[in-house]
PDB file of N, CA and C in Angstrom:
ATOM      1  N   UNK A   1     -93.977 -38.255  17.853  1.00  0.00           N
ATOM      2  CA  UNK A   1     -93.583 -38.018  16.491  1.00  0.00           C
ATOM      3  C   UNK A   1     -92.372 -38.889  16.164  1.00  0.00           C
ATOM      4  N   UNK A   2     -92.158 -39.542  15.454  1.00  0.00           N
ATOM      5  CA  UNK A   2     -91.371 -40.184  14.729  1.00  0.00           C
ATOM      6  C   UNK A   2     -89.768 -39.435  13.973  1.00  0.00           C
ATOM      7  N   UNK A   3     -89.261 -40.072  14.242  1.00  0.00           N
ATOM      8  CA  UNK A   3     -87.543 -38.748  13.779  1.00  0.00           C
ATOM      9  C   UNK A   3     -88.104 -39.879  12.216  1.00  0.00           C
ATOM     10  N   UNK A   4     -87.387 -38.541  11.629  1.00  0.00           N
ATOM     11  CA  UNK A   4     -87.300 -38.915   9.977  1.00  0.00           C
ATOM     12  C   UNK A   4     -86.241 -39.747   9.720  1.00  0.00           C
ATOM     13  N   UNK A   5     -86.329 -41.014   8.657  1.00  0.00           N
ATOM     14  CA  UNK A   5     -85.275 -41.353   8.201  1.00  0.00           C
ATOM     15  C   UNK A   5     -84.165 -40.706   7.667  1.00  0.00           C
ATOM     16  N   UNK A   6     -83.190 -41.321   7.868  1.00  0.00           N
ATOM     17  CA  UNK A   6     -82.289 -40.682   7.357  1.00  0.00           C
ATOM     18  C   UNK A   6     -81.842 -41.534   5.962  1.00  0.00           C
ATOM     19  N   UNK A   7     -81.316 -40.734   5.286  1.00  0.00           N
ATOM     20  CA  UNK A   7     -81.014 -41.798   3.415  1.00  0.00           C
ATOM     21  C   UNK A   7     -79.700 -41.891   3.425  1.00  0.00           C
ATOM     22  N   UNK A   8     -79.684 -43.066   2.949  1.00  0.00           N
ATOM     23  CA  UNK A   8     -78.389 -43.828   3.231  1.00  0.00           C
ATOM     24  C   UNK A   8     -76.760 -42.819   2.820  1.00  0.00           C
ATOM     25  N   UNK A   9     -77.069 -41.921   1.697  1.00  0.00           N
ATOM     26  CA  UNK A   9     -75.984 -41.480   1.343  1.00  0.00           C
ATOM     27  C   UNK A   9     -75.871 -40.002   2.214  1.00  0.00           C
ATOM     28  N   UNK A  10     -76.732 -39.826   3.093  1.00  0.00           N
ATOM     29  CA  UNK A  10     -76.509 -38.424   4.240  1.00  0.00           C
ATOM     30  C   UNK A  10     -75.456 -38.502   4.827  1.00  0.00           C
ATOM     31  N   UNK A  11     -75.009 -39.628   5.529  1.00  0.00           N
ATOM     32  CA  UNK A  11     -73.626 -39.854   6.186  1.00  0.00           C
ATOM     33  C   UNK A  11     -72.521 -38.813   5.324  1.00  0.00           C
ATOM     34  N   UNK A  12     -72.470 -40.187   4.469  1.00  0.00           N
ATOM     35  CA  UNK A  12     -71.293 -39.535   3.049  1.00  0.00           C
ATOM     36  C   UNK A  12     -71.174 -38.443   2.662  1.00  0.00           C
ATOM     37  N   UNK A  13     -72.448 -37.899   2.682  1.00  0.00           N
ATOM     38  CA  UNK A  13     -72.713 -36.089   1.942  1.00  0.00           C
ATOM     39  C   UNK A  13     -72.326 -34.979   3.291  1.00  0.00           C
ATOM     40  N   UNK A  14     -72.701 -35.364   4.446  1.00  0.00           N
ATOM     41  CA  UNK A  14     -72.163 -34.768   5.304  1.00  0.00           C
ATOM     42  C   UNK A  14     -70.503 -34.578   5.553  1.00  0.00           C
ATOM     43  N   UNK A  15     -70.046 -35.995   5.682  1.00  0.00           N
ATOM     44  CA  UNK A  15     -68.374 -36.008   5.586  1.00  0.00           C
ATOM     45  C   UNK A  15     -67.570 -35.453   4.010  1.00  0.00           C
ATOM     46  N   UNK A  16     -68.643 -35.266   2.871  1.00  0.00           N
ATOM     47  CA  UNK A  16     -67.622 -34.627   1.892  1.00  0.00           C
ATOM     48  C   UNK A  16     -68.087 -32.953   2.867  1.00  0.00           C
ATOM     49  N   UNK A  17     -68.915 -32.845   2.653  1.00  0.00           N
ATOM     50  CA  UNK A  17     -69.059 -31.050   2.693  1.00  0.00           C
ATOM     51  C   UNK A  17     -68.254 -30.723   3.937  1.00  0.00           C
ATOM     52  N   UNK A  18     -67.844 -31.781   5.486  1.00  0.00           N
ATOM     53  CA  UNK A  18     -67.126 -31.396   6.022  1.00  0.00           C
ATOM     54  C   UNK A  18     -65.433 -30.881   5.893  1.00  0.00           C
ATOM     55  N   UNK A  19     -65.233 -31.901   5.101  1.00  0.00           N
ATOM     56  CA  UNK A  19     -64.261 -32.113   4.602  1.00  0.00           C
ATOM     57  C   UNK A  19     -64.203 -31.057   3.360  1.00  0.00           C
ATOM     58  N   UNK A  20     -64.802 -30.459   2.795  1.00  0.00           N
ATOM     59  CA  UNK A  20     -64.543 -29.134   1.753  1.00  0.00           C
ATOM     60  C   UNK A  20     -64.724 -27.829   2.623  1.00  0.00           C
ATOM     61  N   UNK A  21     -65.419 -27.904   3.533  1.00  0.00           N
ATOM     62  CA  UNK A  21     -64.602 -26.702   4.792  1.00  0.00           C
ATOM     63  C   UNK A  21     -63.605 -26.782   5.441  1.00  0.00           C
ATOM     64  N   UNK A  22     -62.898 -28.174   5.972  1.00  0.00           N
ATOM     65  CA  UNK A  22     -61.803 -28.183   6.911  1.00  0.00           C
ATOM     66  C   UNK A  22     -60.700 -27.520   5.179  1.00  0.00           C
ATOM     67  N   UNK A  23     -60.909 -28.276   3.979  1.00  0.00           N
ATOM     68  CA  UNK A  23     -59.766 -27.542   2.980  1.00  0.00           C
ATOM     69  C   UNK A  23     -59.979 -26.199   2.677  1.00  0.00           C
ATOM     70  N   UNK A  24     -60.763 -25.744   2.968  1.00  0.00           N
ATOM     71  CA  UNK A  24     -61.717 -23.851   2.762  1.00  0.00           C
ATOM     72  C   UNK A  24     -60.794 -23.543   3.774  1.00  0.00           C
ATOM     73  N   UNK A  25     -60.452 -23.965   5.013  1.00  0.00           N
ATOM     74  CA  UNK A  25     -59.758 -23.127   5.862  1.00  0.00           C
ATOM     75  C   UNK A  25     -58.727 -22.914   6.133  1.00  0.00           C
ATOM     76  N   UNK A  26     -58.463 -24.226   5.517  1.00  0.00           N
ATOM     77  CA  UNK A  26     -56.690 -24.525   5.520  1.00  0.00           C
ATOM     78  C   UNK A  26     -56.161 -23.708   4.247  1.00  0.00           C
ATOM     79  N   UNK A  27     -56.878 -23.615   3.012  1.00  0.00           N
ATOM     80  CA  UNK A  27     -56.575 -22.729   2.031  1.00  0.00           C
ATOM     81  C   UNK A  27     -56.628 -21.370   2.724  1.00  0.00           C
ATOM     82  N   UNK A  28     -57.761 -20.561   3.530  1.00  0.00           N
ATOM     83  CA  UNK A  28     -57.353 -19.402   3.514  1.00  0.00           C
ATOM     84  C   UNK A  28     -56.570 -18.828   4.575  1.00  0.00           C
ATOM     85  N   UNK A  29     -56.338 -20.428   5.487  1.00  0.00           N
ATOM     86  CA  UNK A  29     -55.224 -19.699   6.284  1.00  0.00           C
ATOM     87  C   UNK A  29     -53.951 -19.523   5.551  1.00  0.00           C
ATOM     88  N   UNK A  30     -53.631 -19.987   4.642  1.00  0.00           N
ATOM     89  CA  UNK A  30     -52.481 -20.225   3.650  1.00  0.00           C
ATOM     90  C   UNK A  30     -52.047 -18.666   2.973  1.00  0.00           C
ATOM     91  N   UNK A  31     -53.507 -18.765   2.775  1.00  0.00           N
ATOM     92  CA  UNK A  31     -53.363 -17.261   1.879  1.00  0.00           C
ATOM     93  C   UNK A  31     -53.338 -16.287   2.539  1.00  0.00           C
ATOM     94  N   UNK A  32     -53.906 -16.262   4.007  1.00  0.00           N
ATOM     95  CA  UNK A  32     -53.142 -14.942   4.976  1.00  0.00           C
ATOM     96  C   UNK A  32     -51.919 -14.982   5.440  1.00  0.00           C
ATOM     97  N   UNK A  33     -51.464 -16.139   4.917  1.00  0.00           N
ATOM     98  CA  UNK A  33     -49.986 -16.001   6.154  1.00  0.00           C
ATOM     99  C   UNK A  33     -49.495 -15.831   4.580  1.00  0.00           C
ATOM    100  N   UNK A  34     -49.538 -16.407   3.538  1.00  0.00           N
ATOM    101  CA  UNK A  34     -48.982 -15.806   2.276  1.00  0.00           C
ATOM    102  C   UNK A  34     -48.902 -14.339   2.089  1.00  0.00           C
ATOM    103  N   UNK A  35     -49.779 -13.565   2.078  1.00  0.00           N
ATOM    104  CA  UNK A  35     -50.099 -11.947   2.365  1.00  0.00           C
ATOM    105  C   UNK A  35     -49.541 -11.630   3.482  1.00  0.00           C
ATOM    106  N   UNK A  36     -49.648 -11.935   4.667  1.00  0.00           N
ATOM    107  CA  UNK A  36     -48.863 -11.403   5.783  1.00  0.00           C
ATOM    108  C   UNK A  36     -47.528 -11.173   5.531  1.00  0.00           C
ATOM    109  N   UNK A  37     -46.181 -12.280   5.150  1.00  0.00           N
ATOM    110  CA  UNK A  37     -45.051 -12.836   4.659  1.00  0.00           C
ATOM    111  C   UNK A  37     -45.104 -11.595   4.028  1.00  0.00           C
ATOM    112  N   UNK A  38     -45.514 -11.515   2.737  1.00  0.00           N
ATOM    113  CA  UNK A  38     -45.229 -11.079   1.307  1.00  0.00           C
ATOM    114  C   UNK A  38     -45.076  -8.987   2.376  1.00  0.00           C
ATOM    115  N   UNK A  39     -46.379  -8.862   3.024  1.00  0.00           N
ATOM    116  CA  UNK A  39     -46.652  -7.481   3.776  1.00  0.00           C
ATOM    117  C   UNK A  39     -45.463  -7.142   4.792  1.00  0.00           C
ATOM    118  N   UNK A  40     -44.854  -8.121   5.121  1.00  0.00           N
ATOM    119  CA  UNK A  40     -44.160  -8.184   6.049  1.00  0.00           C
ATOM    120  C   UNK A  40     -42.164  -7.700   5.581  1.00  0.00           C
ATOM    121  N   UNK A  41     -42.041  -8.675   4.336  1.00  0.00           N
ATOM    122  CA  UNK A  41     -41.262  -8.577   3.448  1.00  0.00           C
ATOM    123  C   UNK A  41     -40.773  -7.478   2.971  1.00  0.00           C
ATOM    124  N   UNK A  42     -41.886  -6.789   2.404  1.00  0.00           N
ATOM    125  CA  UNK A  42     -42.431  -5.114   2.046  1.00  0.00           C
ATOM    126  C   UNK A  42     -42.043  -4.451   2.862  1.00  0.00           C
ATOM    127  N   UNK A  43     -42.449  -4.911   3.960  1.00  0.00           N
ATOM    128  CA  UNK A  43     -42.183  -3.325   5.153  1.00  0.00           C
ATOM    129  C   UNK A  43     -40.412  -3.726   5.508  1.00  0.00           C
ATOM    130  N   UNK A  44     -40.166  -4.636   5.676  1.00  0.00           N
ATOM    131  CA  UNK A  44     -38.532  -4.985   6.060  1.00  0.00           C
ATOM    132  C   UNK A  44     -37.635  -4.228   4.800  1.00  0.00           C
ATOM    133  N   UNK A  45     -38.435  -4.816   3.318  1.00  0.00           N
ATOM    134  CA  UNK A  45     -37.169  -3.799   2.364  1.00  0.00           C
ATOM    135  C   UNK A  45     -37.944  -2.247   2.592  1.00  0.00           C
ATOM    136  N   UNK A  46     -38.911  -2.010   2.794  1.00  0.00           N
ATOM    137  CA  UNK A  46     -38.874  -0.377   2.664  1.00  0.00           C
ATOM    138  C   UNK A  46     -38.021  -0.049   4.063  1.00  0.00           C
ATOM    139  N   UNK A  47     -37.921  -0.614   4.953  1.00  0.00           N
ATOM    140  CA  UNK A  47     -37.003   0.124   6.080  1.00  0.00           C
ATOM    141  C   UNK A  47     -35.619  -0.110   5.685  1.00  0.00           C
ATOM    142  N   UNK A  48     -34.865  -0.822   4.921  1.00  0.00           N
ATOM    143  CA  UNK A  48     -33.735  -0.999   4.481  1.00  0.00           C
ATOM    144  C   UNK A  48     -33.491   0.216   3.280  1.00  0.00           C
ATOM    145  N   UNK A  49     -34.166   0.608   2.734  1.00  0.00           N
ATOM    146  CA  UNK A  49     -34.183   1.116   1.724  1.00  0.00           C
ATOM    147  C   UNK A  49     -33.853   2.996   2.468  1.00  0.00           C
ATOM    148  N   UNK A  50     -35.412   2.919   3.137  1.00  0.00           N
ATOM    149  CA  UNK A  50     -35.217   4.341   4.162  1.00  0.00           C
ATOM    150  C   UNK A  50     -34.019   4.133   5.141  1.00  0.00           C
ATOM    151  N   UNK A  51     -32.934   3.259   5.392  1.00  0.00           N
ATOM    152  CA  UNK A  51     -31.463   3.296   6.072  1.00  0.00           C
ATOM    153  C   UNK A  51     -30.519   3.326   5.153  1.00  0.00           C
ATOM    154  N   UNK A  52     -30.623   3.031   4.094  1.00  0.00           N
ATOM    155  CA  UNK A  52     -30.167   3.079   3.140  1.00  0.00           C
ATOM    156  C   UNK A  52     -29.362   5.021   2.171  1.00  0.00           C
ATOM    157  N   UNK A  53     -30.854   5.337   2.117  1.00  0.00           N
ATOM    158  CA  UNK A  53     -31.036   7.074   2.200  1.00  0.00           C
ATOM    159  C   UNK A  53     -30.359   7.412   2.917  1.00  0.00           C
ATOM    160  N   UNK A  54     -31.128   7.618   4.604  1.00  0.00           N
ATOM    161  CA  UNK A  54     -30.276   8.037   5.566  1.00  0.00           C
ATOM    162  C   UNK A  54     -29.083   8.043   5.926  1.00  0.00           C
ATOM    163  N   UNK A  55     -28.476   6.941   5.071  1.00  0.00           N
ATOM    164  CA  UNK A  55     -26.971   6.831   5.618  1.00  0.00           C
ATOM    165  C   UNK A  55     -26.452   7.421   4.301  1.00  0.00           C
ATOM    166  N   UNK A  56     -26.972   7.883   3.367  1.00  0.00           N
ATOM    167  CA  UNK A  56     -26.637   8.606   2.309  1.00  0.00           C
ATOM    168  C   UNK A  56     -26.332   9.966   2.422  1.00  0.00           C
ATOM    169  N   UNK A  57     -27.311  10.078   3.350  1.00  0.00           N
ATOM    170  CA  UNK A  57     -27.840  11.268   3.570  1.00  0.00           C
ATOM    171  C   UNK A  57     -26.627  12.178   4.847  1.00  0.00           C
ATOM    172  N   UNK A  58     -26.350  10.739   5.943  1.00  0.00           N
ATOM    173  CA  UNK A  58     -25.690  11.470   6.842  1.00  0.00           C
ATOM    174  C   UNK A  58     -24.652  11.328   6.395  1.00  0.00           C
ATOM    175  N   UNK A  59     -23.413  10.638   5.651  1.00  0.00           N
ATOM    176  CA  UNK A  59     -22.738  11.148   5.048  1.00  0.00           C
ATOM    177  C   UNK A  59     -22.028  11.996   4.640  1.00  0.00           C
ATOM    178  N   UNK A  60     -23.295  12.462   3.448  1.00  0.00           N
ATOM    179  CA  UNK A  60     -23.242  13.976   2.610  1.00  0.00           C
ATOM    180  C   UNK A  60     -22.760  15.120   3.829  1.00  0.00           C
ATOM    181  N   UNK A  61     -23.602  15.166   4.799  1.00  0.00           N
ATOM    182  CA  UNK A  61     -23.759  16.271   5.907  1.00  0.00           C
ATOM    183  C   UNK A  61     -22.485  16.133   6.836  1.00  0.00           C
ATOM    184  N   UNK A  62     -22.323  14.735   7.048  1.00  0.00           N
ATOM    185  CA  UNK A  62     -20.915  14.544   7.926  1.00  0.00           C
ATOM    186  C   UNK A  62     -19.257  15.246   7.107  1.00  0.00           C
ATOM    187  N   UNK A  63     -19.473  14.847   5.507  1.00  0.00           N
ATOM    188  CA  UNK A  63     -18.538  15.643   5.361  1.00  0.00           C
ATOM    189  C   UNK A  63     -18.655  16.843   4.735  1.00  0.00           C
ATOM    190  N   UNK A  64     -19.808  17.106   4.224  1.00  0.00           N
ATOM    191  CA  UNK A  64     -19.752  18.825   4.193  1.00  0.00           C
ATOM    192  C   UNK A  64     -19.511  19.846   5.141  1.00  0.00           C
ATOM    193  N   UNK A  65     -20.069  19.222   6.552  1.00  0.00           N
ATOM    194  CA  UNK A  65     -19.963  19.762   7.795  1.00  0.00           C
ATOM    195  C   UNK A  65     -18.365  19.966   7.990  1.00  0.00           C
ATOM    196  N   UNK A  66     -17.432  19.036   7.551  1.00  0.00           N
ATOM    197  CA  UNK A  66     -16.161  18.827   8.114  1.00  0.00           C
ATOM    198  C   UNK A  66     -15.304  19.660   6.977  1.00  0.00           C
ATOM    199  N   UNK A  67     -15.823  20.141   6.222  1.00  0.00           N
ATOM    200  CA  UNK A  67     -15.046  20.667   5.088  1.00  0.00           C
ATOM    201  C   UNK A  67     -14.703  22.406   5.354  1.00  0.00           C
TER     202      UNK A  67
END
């Protein structure tokens, strides 16, 4: 059996569509480490926020206790 020709512009059509997945991946690695960051960010001010309280909190109790 004979392999099929191949048409001249297959090369080319292969290297764009490769090349629009290698940028597909590089975009969505972008956008998880963007979301990660942003998730990450989030959880750092909510624990500042909950030390924040707490030290509000122990405070209050440190000198009511002492009163």
């Amino acid at each position: 059996m004979k392999p099929t020709p191949i048409a001249p512009d297959y090369t080319s059509f292969l290297t764009e569509v490769k090349g629009r997945i290698q940028t597909a991946r590089l975009q969505a690695g972008r956008a998880v480490n963007r979301e990660l960051v942003m998730l990450y960010w989030d959880i750092g001010r909510g624990i500042v926020e909950k030390q924040k309280n707490v030290g509000v909190v122990q405070q209050s109790v440190c000198k009511s206790g002492s009163a």
